[in-house]
PDB file of N, CA and C in Angstrom:
ATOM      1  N   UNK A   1      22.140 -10.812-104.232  1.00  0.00           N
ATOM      2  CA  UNK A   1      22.594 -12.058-103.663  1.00  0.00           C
ATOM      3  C   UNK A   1      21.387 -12.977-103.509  1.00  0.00           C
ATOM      4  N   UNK A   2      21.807 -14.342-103.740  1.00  0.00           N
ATOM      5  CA  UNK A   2      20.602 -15.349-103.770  1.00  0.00           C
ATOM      6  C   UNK A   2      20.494 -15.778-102.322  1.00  0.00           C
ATOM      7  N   UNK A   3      19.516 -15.943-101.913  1.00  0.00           N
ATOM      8  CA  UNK A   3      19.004 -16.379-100.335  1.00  0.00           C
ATOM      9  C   UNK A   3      17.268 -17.431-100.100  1.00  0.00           C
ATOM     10  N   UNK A   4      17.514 -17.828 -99.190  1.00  0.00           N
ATOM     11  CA  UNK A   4      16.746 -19.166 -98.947  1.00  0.00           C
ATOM     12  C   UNK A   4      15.333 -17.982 -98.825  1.00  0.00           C
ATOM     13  N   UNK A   5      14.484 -17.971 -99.162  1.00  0.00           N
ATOM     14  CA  UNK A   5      12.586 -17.075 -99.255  1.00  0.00           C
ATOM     15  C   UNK A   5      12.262 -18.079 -97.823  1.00  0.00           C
ATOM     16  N   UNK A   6      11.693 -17.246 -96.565  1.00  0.00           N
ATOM     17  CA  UNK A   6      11.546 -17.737 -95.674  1.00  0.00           C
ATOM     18  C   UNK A   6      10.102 -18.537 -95.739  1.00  0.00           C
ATOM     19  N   UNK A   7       9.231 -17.971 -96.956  1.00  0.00           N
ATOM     20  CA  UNK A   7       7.844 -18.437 -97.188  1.00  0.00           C
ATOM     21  C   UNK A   7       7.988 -19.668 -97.854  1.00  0.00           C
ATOM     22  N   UNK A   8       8.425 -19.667 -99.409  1.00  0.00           N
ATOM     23  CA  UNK A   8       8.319 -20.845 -99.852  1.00  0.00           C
ATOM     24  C   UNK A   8       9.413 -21.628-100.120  1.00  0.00           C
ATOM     25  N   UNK A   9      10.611 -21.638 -99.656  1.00  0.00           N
ATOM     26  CA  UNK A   9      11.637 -22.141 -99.559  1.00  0.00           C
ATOM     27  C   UNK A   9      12.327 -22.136-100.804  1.00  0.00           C
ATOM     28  N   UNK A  10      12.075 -21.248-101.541  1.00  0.00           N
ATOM     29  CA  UNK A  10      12.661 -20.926-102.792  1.00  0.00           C
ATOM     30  C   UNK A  10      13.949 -19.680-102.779  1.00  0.00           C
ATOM     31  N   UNK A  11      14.383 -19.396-104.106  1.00  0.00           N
ATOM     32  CA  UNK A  11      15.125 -18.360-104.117  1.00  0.00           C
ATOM     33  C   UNK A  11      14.835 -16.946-103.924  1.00  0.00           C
ATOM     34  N   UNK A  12      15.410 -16.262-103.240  1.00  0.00           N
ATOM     35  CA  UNK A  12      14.776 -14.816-103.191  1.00  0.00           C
ATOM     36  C   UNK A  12      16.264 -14.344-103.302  1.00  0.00           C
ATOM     37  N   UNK A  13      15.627 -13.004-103.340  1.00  0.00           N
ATOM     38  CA  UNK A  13      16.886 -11.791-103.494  1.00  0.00           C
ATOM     39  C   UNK A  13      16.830 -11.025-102.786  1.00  0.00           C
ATOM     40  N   UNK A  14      18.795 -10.882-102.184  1.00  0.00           N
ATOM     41  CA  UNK A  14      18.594  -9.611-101.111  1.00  0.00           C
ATOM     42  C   UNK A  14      19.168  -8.856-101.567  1.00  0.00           C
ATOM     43  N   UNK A  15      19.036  -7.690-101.614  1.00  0.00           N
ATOM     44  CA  UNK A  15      19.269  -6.541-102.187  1.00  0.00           C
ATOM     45  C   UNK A  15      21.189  -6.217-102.106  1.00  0.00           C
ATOM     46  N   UNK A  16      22.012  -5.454-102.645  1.00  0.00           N
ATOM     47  CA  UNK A  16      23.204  -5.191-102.881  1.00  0.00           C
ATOM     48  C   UNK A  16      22.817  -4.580-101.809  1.00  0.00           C
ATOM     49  N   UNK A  17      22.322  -3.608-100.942  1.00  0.00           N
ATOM     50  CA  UNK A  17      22.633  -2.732 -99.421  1.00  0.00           C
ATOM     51  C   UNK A  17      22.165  -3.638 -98.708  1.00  0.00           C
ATOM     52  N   UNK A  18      21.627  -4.630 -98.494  1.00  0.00           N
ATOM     53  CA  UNK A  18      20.704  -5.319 -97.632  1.00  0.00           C
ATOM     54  C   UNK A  18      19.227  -4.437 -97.333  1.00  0.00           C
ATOM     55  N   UNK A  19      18.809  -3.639 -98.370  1.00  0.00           N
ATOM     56  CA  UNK A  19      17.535  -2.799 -97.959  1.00  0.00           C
ATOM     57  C   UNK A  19      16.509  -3.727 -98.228  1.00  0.00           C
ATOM     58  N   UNK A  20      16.178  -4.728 -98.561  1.00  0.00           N
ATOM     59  CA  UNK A  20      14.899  -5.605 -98.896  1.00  0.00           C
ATOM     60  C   UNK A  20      15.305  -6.987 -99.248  1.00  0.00           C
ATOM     61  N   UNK A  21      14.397  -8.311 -99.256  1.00  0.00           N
ATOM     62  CA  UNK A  21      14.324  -9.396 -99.958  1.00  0.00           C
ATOM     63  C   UNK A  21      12.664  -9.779-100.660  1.00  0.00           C
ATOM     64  N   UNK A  22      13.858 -10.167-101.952  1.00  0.00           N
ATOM     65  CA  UNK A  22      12.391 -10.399-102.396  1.00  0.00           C
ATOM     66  C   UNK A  22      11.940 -11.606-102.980  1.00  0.00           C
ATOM     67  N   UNK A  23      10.878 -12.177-103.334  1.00  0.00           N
ATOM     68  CA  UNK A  23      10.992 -13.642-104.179  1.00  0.00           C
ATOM     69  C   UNK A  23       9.703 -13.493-104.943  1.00  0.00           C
ATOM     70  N   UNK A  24      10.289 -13.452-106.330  1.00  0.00           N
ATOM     71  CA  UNK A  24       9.171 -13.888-107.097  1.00  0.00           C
ATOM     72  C   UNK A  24       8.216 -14.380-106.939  1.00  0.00           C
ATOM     73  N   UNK A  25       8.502 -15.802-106.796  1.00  0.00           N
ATOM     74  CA  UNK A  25       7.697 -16.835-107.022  1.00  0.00           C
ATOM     75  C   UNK A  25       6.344 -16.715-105.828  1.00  0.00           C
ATOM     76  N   UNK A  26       6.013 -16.357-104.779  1.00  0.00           N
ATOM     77  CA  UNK A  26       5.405 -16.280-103.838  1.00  0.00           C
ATOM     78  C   UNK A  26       5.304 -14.651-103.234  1.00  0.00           C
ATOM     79  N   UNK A  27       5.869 -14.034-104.285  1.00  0.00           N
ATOM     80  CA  UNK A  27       5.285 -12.567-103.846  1.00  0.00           C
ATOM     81  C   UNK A  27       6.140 -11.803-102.901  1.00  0.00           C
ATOM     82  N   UNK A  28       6.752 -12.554-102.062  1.00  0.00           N
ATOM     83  CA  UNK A  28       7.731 -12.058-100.652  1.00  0.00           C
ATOM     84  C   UNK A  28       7.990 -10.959-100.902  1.00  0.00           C
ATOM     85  N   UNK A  29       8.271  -9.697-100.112  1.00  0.00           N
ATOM     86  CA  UNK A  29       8.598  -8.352-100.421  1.00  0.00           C
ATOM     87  C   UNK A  29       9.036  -7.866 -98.976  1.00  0.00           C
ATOM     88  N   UNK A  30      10.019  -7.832 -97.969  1.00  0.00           N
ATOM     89  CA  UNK A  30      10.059  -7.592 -96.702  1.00  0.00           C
ATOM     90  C   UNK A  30      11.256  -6.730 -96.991  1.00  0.00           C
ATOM     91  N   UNK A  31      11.708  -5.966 -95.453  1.00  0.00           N
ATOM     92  CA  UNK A  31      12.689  -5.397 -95.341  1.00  0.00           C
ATOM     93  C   UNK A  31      13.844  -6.882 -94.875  1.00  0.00           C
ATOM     94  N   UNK A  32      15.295  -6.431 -95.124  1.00  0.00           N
ATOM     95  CA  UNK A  32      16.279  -7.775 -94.446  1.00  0.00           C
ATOM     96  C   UNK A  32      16.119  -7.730 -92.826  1.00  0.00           C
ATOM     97  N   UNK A  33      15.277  -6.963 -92.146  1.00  0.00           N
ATOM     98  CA  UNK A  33      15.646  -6.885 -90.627  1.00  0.00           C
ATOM     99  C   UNK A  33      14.213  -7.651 -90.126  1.00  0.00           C
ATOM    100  N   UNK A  34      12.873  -7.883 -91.357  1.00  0.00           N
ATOM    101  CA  UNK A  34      11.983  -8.538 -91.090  1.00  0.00           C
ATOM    102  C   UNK A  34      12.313  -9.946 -91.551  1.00  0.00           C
ATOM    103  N   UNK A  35      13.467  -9.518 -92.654  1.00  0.00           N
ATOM    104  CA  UNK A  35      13.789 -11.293 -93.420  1.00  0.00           C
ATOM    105  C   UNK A  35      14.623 -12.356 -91.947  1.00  0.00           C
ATOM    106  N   UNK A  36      15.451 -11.440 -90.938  1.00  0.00           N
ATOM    107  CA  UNK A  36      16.576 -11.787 -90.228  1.00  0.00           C
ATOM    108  C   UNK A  36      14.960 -12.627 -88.330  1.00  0.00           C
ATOM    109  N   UNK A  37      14.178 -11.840 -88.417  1.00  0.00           N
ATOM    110  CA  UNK A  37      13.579 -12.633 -87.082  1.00  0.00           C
ATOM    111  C   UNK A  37      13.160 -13.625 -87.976  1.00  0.00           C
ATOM    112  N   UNK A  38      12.293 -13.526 -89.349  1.00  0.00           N
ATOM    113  CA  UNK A  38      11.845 -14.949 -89.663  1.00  0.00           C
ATOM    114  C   UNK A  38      12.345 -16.032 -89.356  1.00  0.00           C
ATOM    115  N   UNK A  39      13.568 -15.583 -90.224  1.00  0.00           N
ATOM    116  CA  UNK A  39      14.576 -16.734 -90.185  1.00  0.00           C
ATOM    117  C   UNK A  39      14.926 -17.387 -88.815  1.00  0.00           C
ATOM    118  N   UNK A  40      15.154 -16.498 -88.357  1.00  0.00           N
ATOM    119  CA  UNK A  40      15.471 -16.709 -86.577  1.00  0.00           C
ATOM    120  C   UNK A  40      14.561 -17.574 -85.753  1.00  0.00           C
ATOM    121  N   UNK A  41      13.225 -16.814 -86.169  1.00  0.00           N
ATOM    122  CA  UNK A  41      12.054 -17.608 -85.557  1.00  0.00           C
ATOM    123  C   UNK A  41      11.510 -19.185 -86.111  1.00  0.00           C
ATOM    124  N   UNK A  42      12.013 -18.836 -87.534  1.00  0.00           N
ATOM    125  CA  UNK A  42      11.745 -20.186 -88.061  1.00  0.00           C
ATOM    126  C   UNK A  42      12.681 -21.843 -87.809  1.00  0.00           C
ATOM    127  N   UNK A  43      14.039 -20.968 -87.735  1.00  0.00           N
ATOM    128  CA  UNK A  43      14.976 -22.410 -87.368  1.00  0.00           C
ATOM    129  C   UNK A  43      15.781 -21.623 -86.343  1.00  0.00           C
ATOM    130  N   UNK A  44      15.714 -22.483 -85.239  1.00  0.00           N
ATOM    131  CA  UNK A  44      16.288 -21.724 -83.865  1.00  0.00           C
ATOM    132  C   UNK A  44      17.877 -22.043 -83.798  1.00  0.00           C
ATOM    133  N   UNK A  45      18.438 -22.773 -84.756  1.00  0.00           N
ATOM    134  CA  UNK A  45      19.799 -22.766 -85.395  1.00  0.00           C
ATOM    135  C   UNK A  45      20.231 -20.732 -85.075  1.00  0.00           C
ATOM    136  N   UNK A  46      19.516 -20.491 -85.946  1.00  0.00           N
ATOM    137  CA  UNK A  46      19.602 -18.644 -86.297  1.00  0.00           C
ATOM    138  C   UNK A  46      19.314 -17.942 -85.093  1.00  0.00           C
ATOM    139  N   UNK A  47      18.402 -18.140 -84.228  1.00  0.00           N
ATOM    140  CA  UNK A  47      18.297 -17.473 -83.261  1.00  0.00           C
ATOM    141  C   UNK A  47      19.343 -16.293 -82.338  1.00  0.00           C
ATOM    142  N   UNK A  48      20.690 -16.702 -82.254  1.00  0.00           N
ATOM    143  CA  UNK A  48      21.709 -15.865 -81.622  1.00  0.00           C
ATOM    144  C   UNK A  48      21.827 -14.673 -82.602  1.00  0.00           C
ATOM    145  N   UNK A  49      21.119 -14.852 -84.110  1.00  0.00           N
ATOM    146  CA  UNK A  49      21.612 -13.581 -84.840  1.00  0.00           C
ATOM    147  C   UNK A  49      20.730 -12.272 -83.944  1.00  0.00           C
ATOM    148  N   UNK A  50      19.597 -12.919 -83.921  1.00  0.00           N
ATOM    149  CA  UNK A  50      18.792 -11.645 -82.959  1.00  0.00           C
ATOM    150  C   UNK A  50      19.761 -10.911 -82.156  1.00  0.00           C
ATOM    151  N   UNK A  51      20.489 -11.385 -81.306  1.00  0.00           N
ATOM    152  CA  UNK A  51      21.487 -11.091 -80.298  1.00  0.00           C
ATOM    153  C   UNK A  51      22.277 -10.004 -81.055  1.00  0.00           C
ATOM    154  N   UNK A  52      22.748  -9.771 -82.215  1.00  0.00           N
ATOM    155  CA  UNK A  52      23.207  -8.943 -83.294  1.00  0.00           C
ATOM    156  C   UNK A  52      22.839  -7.741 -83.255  1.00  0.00           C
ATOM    157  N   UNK A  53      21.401  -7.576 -82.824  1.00  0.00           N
ATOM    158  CA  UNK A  53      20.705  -6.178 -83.014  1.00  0.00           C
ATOM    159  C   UNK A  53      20.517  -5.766 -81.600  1.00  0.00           C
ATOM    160  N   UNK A  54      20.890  -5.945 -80.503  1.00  0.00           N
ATOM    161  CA  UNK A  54      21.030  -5.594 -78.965  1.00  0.00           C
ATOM    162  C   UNK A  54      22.339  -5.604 -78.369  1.00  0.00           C
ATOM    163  N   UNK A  55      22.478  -4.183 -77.404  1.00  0.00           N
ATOM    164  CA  UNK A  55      23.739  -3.823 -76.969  1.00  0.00           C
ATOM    165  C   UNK A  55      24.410  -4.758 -76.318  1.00  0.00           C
ATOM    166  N   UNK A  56      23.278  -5.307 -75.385  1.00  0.00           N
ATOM    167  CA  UNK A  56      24.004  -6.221 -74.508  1.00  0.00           C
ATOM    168  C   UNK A  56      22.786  -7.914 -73.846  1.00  0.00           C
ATOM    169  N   UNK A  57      23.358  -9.040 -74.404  1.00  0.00           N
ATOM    170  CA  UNK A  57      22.109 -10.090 -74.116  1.00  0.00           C
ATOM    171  C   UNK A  57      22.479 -10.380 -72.531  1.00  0.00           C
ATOM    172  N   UNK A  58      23.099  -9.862 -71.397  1.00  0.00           N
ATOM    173  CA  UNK A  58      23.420 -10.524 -69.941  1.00  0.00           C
ATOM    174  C   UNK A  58      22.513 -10.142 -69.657  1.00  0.00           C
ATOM    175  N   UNK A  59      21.675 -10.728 -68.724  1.00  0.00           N
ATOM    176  CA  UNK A  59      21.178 -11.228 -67.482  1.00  0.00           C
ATOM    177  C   UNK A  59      19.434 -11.024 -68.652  1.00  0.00           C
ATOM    178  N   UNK A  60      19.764 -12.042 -69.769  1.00  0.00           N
ATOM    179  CA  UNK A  60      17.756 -11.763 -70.361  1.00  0.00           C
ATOM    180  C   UNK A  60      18.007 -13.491 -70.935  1.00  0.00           C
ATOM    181  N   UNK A  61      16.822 -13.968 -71.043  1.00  0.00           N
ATOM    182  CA  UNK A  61      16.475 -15.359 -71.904  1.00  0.00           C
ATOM    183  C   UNK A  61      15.879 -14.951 -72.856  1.00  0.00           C
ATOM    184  N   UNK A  62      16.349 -16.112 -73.313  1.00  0.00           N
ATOM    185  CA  UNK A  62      15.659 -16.655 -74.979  1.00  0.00           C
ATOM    186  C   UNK A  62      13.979 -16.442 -74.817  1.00  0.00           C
ATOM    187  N   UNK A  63      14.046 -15.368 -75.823  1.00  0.00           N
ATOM    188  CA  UNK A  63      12.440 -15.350 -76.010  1.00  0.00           C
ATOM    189  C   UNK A  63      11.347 -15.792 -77.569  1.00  0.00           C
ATOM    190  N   UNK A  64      10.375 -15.319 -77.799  1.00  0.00           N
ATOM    191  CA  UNK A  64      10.003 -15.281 -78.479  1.00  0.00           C
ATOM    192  C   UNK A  64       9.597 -14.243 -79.651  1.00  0.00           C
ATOM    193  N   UNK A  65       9.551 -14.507 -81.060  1.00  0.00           N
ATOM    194  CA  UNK A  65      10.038 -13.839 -82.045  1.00  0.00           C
ATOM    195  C   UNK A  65       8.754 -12.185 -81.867  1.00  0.00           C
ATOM    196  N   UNK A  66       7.576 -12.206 -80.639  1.00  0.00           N
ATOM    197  CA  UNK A  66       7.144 -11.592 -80.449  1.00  0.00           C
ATOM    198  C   UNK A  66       8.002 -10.381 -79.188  1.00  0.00           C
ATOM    199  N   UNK A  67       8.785 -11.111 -78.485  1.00  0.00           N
ATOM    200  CA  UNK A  67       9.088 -10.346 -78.015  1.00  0.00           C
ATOM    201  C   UNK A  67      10.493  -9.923 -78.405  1.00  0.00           C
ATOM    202  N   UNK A  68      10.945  -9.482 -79.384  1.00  0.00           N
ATOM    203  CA  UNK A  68      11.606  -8.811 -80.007  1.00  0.00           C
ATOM    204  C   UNK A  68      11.062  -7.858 -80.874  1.00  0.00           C
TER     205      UNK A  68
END
């Protein structure tokens, strides 16, 4: 599947399991769960996906892509 490369804003590829993305053009080579904070961290649009990978977000704030 074709997807936005969080580095150079080009095309990358995520894998048929979601096990990696990758992009030519700039080398990119990550797992999708390192591709998913980029993204997150990069446009805070994405941010609630974080929320995706935790049981429960009550009673915590919005943090930073370090503290995840």
């Amino acid at each position: 599947m074709k997807i936005k490369c969080p580095k150079c804003d080009g095309i990358a590829l995520l894998a048929d399991d979601f096990s990696f993305v990758k992009c030519e053009p700039c080398a990119l080579d990550m797992t999708y769960g390192e591709y998913v904070k980029i993204i997150a961290y990069k446009d805070h649009t994405y941010s609630d996906i974080l929320g995706d990978y935790t049981n429960s977000t009550e009673g915590t704030k919005a943090g930073t892509l370090d503290d995840w």
